[in-house]
Every structure is written in structure tokens, then in C-alpha cells.
C-alpha atoms as a PDB file:
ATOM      1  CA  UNK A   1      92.619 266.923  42.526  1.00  0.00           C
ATOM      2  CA  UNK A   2      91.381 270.570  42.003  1.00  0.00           C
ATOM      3  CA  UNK A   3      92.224 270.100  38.454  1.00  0.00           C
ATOM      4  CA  UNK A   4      90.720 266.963  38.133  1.00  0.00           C
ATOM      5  CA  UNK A   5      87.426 268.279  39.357  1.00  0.00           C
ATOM      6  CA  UNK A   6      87.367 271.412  37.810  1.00  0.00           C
ATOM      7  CA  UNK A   7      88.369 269.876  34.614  1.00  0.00           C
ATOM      8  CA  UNK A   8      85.033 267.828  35.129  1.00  0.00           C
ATOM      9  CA  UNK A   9      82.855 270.772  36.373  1.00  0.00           C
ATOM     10  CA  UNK A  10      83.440 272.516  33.069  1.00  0.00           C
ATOM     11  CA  UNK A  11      82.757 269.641  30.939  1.00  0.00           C
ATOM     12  CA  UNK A  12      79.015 269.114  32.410  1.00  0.00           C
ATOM     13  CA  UNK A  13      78.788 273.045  32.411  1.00  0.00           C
ATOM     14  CA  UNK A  14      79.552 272.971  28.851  1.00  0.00           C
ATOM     15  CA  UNK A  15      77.436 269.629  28.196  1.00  0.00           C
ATOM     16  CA  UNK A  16      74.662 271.362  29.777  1.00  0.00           C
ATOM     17  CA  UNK A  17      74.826 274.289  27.509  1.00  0.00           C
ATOM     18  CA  UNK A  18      75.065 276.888  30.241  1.00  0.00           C
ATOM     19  CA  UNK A  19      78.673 278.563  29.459  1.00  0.00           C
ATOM     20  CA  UNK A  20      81.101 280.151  30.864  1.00  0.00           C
ATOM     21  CA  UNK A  21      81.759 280.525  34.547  1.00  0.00           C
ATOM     22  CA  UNK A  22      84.248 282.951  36.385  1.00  0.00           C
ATOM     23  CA  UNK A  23      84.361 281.302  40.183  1.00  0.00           C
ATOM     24  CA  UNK A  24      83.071 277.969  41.381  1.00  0.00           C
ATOM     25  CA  UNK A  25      82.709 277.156  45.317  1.00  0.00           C
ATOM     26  CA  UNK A  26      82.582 273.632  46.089  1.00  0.00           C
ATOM     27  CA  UNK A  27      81.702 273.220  49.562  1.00  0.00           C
ATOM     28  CA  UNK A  28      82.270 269.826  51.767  1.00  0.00           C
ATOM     29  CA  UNK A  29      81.430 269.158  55.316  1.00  0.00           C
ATOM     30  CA  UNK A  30      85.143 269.752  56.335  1.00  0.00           C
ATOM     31  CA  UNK A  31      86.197 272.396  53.924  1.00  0.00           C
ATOM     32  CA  UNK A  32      85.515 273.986  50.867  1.00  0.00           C
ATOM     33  CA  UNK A  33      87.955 274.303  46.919  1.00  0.00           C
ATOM     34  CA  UNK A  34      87.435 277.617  45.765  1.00  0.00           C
ATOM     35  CA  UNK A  35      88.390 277.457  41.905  1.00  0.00           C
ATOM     36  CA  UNK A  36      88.946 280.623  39.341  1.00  0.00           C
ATOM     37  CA  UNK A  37      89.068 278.245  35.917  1.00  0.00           C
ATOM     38  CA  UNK A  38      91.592 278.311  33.354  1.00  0.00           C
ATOM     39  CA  UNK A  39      89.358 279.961  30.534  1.00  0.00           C
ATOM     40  CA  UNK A  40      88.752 282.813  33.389  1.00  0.00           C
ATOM     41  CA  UNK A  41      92.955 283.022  33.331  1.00  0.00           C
ATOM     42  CA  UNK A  42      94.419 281.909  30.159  1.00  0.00           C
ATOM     43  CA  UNK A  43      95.045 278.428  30.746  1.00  0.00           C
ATOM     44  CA  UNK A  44      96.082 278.781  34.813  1.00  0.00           C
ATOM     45  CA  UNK A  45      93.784 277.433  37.223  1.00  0.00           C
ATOM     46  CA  UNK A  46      93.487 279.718  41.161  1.00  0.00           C
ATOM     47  CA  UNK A  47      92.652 277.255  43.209  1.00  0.00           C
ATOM     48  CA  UNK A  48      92.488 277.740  47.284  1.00  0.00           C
ATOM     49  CA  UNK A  49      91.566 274.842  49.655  1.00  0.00           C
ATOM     50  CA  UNK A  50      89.782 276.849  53.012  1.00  0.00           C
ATOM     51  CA  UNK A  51      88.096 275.959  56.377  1.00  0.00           C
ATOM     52  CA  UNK A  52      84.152 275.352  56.238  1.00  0.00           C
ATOM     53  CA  UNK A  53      84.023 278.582  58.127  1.00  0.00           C
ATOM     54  CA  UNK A  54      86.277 280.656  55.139  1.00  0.00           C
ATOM     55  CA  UNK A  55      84.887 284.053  54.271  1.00  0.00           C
ATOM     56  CA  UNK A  56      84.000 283.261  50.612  1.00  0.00           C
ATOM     57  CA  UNK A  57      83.808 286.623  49.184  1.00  0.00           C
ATOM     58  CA  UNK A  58      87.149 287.508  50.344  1.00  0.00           C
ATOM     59  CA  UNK A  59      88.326 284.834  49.607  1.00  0.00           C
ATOM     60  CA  UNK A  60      87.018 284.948  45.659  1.00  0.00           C
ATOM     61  CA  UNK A  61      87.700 288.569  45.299  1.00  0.00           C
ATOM     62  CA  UNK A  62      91.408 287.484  46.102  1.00  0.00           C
ATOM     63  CA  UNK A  63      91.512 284.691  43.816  1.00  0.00           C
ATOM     64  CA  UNK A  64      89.571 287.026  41.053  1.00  0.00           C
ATOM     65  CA  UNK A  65      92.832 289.366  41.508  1.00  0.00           C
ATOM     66  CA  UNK A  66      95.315 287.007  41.577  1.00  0.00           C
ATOM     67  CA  UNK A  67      94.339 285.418  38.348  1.00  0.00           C
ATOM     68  CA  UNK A  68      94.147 288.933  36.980  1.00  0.00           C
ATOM     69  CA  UNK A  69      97.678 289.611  38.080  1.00  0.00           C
ATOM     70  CA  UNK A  70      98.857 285.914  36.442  1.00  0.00           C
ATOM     71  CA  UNK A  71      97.555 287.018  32.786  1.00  0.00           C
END
């Protein structure tokens, strides 16, 4: 599903002409995906599924170093 939507989240970025993007945070009423995409990584997408309540930053400075340590 992550794939799926971040697949589709950097289609319209890319339609829309605005480029690139390192982290996305999409945030629902009972949780939130927390996505570092694949052109961030080389082709591996850092996804983490979290609680509404989730400390985002430390969450995406994990992610940010885990994709670093994947490359």
C-alpha cells in the first residue's frame, strides 16, 4: 500500500512540475505513513506506519538515516 501511494504521490509531484522530494508525511485520523522515496534511496522505499501521536521529526531523521545506511 505504501508503495502504491507513494508511487502515486510522485507522479502528481512530478505532473505538477514541483520536483524532487526527500520525506513525505501522510497523516490520517488513526495514524500516519511516513515515506523516504526511492529516488531519495536508490530505488528502496523507508516506509514506517506510526500512531497519530508519533514524534515526526524523530521519526524522519531515523528514516533519513536508515535510507542513508541502505545505499
Amino acid at each position: 500500500m505504501a508503495a502504491s501511494l507513494a508511487g502515486r504521490l510522485r507522479r502528481a509531484m512530478e505532473a505538477a512540475g514541483t520536483g524532487a522530494s526527500v520525506f513525505w508525511h501522510l497523516q490520517a485520523e488513526q495514524g500516519a505513513i511516513l515515506v523516504v522515496p526511492s529516488d531519495a534511496t536508490g530505488g528502496i522505499l523507508v516506509v514506517a506506519v506510526a500512531e497519530p501521536d508519533v514524534n515526526i521529526g524523530l521519526v524522519r531523521l531515523e528514516l533519513l538515516r536508515a535510507a542513508e545506511a541502505a545505499i
